[in-house]
C-alpha atoms as a PDB file:
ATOM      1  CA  UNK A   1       0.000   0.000   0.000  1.00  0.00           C
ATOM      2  CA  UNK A   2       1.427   3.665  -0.722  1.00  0.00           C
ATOM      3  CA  UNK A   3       1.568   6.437   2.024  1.00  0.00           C
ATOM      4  CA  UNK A   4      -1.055   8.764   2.304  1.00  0.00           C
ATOM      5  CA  UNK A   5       1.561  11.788   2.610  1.00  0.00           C
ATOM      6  CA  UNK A   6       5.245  11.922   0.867  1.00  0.00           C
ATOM      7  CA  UNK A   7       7.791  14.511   1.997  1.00  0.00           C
ATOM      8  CA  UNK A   8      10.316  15.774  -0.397  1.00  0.00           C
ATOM      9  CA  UNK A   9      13.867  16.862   1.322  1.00  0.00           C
ATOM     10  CA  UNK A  10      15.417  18.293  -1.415  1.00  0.00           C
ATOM     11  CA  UNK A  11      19.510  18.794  -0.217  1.00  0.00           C
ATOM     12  CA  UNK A  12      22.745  20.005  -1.083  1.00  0.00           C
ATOM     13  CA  UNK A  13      26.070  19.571   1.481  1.00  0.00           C
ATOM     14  CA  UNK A  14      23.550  20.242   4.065  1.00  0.00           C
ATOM     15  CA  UNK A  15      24.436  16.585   5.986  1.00  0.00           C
ATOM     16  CA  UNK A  16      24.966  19.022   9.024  1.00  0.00           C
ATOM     17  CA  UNK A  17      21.258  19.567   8.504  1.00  0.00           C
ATOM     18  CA  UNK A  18      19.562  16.631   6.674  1.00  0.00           C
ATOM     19  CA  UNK A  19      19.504  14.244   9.853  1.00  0.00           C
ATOM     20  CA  UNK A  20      17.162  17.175  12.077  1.00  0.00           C
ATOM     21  CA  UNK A  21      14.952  17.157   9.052  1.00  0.00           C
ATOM     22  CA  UNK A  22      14.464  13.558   8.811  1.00  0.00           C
ATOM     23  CA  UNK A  23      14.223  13.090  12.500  1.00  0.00           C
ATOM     24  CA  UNK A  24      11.513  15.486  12.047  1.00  0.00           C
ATOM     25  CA  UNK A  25       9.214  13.678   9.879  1.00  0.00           C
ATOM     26  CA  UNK A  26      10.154  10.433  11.728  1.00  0.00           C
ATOM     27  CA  UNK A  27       9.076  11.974  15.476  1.00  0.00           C
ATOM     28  CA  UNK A  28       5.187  12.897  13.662  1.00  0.00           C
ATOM     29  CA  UNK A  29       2.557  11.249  15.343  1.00  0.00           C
ATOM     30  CA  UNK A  30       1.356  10.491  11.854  1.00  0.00           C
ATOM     31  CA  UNK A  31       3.069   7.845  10.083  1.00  0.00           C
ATOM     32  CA  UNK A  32       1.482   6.948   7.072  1.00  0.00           C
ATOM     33  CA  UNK A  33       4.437   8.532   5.099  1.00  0.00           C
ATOM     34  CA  UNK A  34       7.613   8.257   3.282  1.00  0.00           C
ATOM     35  CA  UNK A  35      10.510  10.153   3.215  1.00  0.00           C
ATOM     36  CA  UNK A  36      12.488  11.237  -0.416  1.00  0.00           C
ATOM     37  CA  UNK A  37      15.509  13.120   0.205  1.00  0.00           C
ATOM     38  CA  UNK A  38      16.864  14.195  -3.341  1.00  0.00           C
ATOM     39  CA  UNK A  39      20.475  15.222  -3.381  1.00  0.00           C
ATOM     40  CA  UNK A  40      21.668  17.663  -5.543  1.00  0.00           C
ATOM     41  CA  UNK A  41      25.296  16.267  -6.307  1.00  0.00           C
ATOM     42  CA  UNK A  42      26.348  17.162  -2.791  1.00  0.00           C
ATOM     43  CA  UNK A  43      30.090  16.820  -1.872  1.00  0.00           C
ATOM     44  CA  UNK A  44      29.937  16.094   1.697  1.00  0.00           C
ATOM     45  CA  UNK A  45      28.992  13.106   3.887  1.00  0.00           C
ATOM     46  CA  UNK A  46      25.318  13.838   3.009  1.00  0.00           C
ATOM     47  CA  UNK A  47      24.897  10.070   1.617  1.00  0.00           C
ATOM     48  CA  UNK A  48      26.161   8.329   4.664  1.00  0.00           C
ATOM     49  CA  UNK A  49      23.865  10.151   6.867  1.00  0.00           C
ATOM     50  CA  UNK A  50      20.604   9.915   5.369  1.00  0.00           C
ATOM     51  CA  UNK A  51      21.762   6.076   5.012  1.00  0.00           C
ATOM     52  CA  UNK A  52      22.073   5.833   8.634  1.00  0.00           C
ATOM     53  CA  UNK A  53      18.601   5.416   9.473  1.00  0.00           C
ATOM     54  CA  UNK A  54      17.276   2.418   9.165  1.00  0.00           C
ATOM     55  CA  UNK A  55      13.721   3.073   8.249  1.00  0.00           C
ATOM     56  CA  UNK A  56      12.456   1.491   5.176  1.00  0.00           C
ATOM     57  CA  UNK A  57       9.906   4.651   4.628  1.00  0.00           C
ATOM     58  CA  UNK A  58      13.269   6.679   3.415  1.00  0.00           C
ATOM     59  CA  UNK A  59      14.439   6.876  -0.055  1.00  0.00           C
ATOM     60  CA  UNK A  60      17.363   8.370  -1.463  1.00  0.00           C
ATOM     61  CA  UNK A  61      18.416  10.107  -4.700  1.00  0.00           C
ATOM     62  CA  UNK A  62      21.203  11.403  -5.261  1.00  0.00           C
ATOM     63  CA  UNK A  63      21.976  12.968  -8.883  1.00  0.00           C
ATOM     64  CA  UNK A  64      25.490  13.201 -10.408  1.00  0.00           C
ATOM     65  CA  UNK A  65      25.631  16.374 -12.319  1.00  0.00           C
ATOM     66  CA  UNK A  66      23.496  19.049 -10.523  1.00  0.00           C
ATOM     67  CA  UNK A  67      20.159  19.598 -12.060  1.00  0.00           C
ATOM     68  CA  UNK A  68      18.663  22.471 -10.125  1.00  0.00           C
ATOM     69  CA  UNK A  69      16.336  23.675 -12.879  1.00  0.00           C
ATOM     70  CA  UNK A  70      14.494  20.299 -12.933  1.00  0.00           C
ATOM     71  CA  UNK A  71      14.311  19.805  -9.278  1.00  0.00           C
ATOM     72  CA  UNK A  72      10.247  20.051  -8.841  1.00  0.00           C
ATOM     73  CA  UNK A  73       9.922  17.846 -12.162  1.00  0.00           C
ATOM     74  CA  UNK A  74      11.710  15.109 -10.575  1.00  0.00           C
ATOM     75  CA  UNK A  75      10.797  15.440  -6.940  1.00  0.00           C
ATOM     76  CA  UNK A  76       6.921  15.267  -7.927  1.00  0.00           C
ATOM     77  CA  UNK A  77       7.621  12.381 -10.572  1.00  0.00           C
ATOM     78  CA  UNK A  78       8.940  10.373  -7.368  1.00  0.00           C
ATOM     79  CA  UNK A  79       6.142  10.643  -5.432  1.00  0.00           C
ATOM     80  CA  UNK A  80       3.757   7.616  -5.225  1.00  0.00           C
ATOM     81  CA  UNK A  81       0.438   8.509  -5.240  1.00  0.00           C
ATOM     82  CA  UNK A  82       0.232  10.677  -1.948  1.00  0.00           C
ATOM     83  CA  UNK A  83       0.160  14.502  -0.682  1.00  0.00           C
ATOM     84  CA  UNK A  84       3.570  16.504  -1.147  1.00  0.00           C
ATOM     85  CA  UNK A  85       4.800  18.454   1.838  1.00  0.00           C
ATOM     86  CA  UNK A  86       8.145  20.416   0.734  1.00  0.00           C
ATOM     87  CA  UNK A  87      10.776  21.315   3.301  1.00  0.00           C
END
């Protein structure tokens, strides 16, 4: 079954930041969701961080050119079948 409600972290060398976000969603009292993070070619450990939780409701993209322009297009095209909440 899909989640009701998908959140888009969109990110670039922002690991300092990325884990508060996710913890974020996680700590909801609702939790009929998923999690996307989209990485925008980032250069620090942003990867290994967002890899460190263990939560099968994450996903991960990470791109390998930057593609800032089409950022929406492919955040929205990810999304399966739920609500979009953008951070």
């Amino acid at each position: 079954m899909n989640p009701t409600v998908s959140v888009i972290i969109p990110t670039y060398n922002r690991a300092n930041l990325v884990s508060r976000a996710i913890k974020s969603v996680l700590n909801q009292t609702y939790q009929d969701f998923e999690i996307i993070v989209v990485d925008d070619c980032s250069e620090d450990n942003t990867e290994e961080i967002v890899k460190s939780f263990n939560d099968s409701r994450i996903r991960y993209i990470k791109h390998k050119k930057t593609r800032e322009v089409q950022q929406l297009e492919i955040l929205v095209s990810n999304v399966q079948e739920a609500s979009i909440s953008l951070f």
